[in-house]
Structure formats: structure tokens, C-alpha cells
N, C-alpha and C. Protein backbone atom coordinates (compact mmCIF):
# COMPACT_ATOMS: atom_id res chain seq x y z
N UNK A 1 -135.56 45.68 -49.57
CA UNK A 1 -136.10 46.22 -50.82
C UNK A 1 -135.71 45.31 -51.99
N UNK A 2 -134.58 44.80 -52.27
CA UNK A 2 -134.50 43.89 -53.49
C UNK A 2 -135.34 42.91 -52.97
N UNK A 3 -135.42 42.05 -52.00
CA UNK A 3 -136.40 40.96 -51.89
C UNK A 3 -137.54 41.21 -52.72
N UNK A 4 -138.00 42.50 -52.14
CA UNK A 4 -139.28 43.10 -53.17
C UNK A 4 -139.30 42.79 -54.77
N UNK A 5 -138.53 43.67 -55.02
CA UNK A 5 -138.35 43.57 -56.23
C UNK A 5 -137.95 42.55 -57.17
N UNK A 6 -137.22 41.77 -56.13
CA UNK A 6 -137.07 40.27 -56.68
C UNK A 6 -137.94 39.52 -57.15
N UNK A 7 -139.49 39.70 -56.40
CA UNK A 7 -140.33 39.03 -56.18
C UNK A 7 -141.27 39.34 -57.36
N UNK A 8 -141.47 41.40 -57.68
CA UNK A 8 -141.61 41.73 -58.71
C UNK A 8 -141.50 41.16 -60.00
N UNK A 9 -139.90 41.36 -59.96
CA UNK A 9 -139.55 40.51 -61.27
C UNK A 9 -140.07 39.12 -61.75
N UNK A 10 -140.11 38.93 -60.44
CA UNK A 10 -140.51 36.58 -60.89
C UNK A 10 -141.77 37.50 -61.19
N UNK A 11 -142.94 37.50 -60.45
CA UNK A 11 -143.77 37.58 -61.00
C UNK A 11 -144.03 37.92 -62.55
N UNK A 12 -143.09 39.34 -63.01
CA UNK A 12 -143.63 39.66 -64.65
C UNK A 12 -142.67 38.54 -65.28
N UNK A 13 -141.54 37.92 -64.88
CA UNK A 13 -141.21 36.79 -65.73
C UNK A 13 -141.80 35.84 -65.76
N UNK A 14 -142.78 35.46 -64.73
CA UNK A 14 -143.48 34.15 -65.14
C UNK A 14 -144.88 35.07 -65.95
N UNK A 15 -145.50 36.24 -65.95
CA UNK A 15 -146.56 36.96 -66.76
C UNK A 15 -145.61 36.57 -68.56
N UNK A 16 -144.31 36.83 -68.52
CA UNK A 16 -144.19 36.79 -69.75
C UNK A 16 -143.89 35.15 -69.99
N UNK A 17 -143.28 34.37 -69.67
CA UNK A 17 -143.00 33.06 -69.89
C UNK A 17 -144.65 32.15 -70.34
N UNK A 18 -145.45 33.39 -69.59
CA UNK A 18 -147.20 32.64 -69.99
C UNK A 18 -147.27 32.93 -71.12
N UNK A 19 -146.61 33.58 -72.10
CA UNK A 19 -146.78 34.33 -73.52
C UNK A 19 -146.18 33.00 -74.04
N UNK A 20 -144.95 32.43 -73.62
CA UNK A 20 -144.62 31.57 -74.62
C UNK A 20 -143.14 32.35 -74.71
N UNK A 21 -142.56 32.99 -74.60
CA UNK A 21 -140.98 33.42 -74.63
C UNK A 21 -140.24 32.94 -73.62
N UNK A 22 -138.96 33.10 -74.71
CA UNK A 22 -137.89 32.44 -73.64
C UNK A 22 -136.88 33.52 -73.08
N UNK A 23 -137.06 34.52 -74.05
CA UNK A 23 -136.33 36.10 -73.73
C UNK A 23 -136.03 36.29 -71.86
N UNK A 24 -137.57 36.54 -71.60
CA UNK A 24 -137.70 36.86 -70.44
C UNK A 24 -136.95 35.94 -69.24
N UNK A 25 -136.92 34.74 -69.35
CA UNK A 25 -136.23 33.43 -68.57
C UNK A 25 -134.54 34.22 -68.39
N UNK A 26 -134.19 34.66 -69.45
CA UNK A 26 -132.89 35.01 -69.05
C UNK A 26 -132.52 36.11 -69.05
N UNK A 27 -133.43 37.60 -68.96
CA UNK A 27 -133.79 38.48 -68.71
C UNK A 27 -133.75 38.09 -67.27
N UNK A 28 -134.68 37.46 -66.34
CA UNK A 28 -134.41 37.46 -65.01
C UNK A 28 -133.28 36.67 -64.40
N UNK A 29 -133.00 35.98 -64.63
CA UNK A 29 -131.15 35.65 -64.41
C UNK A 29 -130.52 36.91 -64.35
N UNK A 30 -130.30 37.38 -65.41
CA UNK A 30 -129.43 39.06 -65.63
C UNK A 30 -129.82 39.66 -64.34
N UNK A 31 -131.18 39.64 -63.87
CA UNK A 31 -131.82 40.83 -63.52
C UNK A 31 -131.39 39.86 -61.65
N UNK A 32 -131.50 39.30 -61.77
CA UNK A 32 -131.49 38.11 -60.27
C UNK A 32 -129.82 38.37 -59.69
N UNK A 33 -128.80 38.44 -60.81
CA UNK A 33 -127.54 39.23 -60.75
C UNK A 33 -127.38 39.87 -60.38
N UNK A 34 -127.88 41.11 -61.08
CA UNK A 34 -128.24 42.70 -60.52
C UNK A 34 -128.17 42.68 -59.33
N UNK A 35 -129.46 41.94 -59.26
CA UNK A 35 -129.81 42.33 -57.41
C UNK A 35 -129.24 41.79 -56.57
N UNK A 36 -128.39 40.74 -56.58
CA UNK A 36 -127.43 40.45 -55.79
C UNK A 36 -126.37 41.56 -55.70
N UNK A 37 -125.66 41.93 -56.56
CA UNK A 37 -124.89 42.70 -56.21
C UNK A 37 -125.45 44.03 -55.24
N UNK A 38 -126.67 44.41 -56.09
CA UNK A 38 -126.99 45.79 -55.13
C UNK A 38 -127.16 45.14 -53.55
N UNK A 39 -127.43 43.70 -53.38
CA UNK A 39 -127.74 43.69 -52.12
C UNK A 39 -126.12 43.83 -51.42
């Protein structure tokens, strides 16, 4: 299940990185964290 969601995430971080922000880039780091631990 995190694989999933891992995969989730890239996807809407690269949807937002198409906007032009850099927010999101390290928004999924944080979030890539996360899910290591839950794994």
C-alpha cells in the first residue's frame, strides 16, 4: 500500500511542479519520509 501511494504522490507532485512551484518538490520529500517510516 505505500508503494501505491507513493506513486500517488509523484504523480500530484509532478501535476504541481507543471504549475511552476517549488513548494510541492519538498512537500514530497516530507511525504517520501512519511512513508518510509509507515513502511
Amino acid at each position: 500500500m505505500a508503494q501505491f501511494d507513493s506513486g500517488v504522490l509523484l504523480q500530484s507532485t509532478l501535476t504541481l511542479t507543471k504549475e511552476g512551484r517549488l513548494k510541492p518538490k519538498i512537500r514530497f520529500q516530507t511525504t517520501s519520509f512519511q512513508t518510509r517510516i509507515r513502511q
